[in-house]
Protein backbone atom coordinates (compact mmCIF):
# COMPACT_ATOMS: atom_id res chain seq x y z
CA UNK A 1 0.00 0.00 0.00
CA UNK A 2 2.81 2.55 0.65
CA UNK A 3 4.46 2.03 -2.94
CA UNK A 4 0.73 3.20 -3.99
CA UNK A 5 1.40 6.56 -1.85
CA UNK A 6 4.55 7.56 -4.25
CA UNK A 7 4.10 10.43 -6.44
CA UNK A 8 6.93 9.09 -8.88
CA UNK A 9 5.98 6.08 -9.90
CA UNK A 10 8.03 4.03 -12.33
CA UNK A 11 5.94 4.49 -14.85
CA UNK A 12 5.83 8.62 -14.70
CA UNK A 13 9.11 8.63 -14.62
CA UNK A 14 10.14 6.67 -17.45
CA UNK A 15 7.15 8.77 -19.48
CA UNK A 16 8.81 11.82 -18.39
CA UNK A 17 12.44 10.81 -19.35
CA UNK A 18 11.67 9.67 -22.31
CA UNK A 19 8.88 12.31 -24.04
CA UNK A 20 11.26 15.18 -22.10
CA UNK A 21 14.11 13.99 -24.39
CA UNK A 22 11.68 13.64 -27.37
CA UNK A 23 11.05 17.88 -26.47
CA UNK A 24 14.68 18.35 -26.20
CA UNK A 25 15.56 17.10 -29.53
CA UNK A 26 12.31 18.86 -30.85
CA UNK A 27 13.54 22.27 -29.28
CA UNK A 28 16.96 22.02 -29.38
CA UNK A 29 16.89 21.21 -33.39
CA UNK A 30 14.30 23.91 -33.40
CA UNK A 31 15.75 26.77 -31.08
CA UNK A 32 19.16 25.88 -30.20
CA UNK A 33 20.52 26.03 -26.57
CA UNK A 34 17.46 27.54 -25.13
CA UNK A 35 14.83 25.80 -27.10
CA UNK A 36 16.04 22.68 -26.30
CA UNK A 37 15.96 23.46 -22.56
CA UNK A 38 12.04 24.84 -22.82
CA UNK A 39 11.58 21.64 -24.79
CA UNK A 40 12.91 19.18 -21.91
CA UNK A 41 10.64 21.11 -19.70
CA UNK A 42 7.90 20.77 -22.03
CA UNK A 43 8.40 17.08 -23.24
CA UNK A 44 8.78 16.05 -19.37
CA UNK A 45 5.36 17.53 -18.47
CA UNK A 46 3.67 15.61 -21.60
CA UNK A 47 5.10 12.41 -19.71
CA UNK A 48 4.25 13.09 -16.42
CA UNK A 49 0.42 13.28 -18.07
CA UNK A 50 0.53 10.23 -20.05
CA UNK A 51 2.20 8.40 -17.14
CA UNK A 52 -0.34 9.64 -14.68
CA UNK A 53 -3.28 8.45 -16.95
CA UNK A 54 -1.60 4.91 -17.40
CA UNK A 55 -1.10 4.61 -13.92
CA UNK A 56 -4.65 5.31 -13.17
CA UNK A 57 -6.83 2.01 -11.56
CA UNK A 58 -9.27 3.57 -9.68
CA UNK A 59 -12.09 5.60 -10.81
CA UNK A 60 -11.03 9.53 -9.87
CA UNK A 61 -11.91 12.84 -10.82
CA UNK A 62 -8.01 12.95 -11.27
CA UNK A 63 -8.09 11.37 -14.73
CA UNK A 64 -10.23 14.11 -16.00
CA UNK A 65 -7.53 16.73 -14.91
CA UNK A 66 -4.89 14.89 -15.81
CA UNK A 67 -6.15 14.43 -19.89
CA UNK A 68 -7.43 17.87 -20.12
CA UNK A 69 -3.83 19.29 -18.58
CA UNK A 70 -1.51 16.70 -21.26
CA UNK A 71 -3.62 17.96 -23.80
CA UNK A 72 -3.57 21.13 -23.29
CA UNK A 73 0.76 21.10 -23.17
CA UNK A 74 0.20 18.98 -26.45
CA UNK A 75 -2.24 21.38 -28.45
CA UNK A 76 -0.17 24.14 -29.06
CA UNK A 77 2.39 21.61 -31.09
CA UNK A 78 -0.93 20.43 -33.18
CA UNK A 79 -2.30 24.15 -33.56
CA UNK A 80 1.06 25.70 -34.78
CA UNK A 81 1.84 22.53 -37.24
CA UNK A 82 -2.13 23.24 -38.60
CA UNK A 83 -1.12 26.94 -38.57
CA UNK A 84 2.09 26.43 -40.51
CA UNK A 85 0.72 24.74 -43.25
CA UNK A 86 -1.87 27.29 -43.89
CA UNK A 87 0.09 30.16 -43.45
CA UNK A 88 3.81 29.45 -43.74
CA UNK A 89 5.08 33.10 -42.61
CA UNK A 90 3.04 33.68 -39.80
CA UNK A 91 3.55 36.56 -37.70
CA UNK A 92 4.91 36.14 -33.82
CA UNK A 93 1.29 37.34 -32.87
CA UNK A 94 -0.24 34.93 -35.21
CA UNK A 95 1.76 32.01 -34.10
CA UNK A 96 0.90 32.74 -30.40
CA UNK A 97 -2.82 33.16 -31.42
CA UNK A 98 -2.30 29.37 -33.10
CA UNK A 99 -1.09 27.74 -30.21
CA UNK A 100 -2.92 29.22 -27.90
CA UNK A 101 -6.27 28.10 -29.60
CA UNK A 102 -4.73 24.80 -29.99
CA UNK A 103 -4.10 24.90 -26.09
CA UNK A 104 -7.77 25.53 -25.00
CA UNK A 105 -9.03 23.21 -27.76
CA UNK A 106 -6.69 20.03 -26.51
CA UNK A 107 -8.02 21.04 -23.14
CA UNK A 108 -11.37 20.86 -23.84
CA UNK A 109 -10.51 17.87 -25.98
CA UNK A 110 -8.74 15.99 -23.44
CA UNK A 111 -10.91 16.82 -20.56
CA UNK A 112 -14.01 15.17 -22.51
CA UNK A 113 -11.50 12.15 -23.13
CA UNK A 114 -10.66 11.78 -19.24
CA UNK A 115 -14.62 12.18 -18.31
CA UNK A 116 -15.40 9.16 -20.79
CA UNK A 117 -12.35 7.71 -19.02
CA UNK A 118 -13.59 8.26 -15.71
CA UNK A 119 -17.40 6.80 -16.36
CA UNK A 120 -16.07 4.06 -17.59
CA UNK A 121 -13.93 3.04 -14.90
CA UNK A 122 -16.55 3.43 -12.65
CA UNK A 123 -18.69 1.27 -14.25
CA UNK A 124 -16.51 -1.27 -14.62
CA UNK A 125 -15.90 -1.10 -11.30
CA UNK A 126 -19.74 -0.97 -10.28
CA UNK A 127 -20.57 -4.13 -12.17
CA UNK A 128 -20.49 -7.62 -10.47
CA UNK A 129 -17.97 -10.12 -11.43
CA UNK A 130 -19.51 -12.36 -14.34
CA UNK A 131 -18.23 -15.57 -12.64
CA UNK A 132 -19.70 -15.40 -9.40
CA UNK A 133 -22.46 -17.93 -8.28
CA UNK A 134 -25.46 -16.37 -5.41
């Protein structure tokens, strides 16, 4: 029961290492130096999401919070790649505007995902075991 009480888990920490190296590479190729340090930060909060929702058994509000918050770090990447390939000269101002629409949109996005999420695993765990004999 106490390894259940750890914040890092295995599993968010090996999510974090390895999409906060994805970001690095991503930033640093993109940015240099700096971007490659913003991208580490970046990456590493994108796998502390996914490894929170994998880690998830029980049914709480959590899972909600923790889809709409990794989408939201992962909509701005979607949002400026649609943006780019409309408009490939975009303004600073338009390239913030791009990302963050694609911010509140993955939000939104992910925080219906982790509500399905969430009623489902509470179903599941509402419904009698199929094998058992009254």
């Amino acid at each position: 029961m106490m390894a259940r009480a750890v914040f890092w888990t295995t599993r968010r920490i090996l999510w974090s290492i390895g999409v906060g190296l994805v970001g690095f590479f991503i930033g640093g190729m993109a940015s240099g130096e700096m971007g490659g340090f913003l991208g580490l930060i970046w990456g590493s909060g994108i796998g502390f999401g996914f490894g929170s929702i994998f880690d998830q058994t029980h049914a709480t509000k959590r899972i909600a919070v923790y889809w709409g918050a990794t989408m939201a770090l992962v909509g701005p990447f979607f949002g400026l790649i649609i943006g780019a390939a409309v408009f490939p000269y975009d303004s600073a101002v338009q390239e913030i505007v791009a990302g963050g629409i694609g911010a509140v949109l993955g939000m939104l996005f992910g925080s219906l995902i982790g509500i399905v999420q969430l009623k489902r695993l509470r179903r599941r765990l509402q419904t009698p075991e199929s094998g058992s004999v009254a």
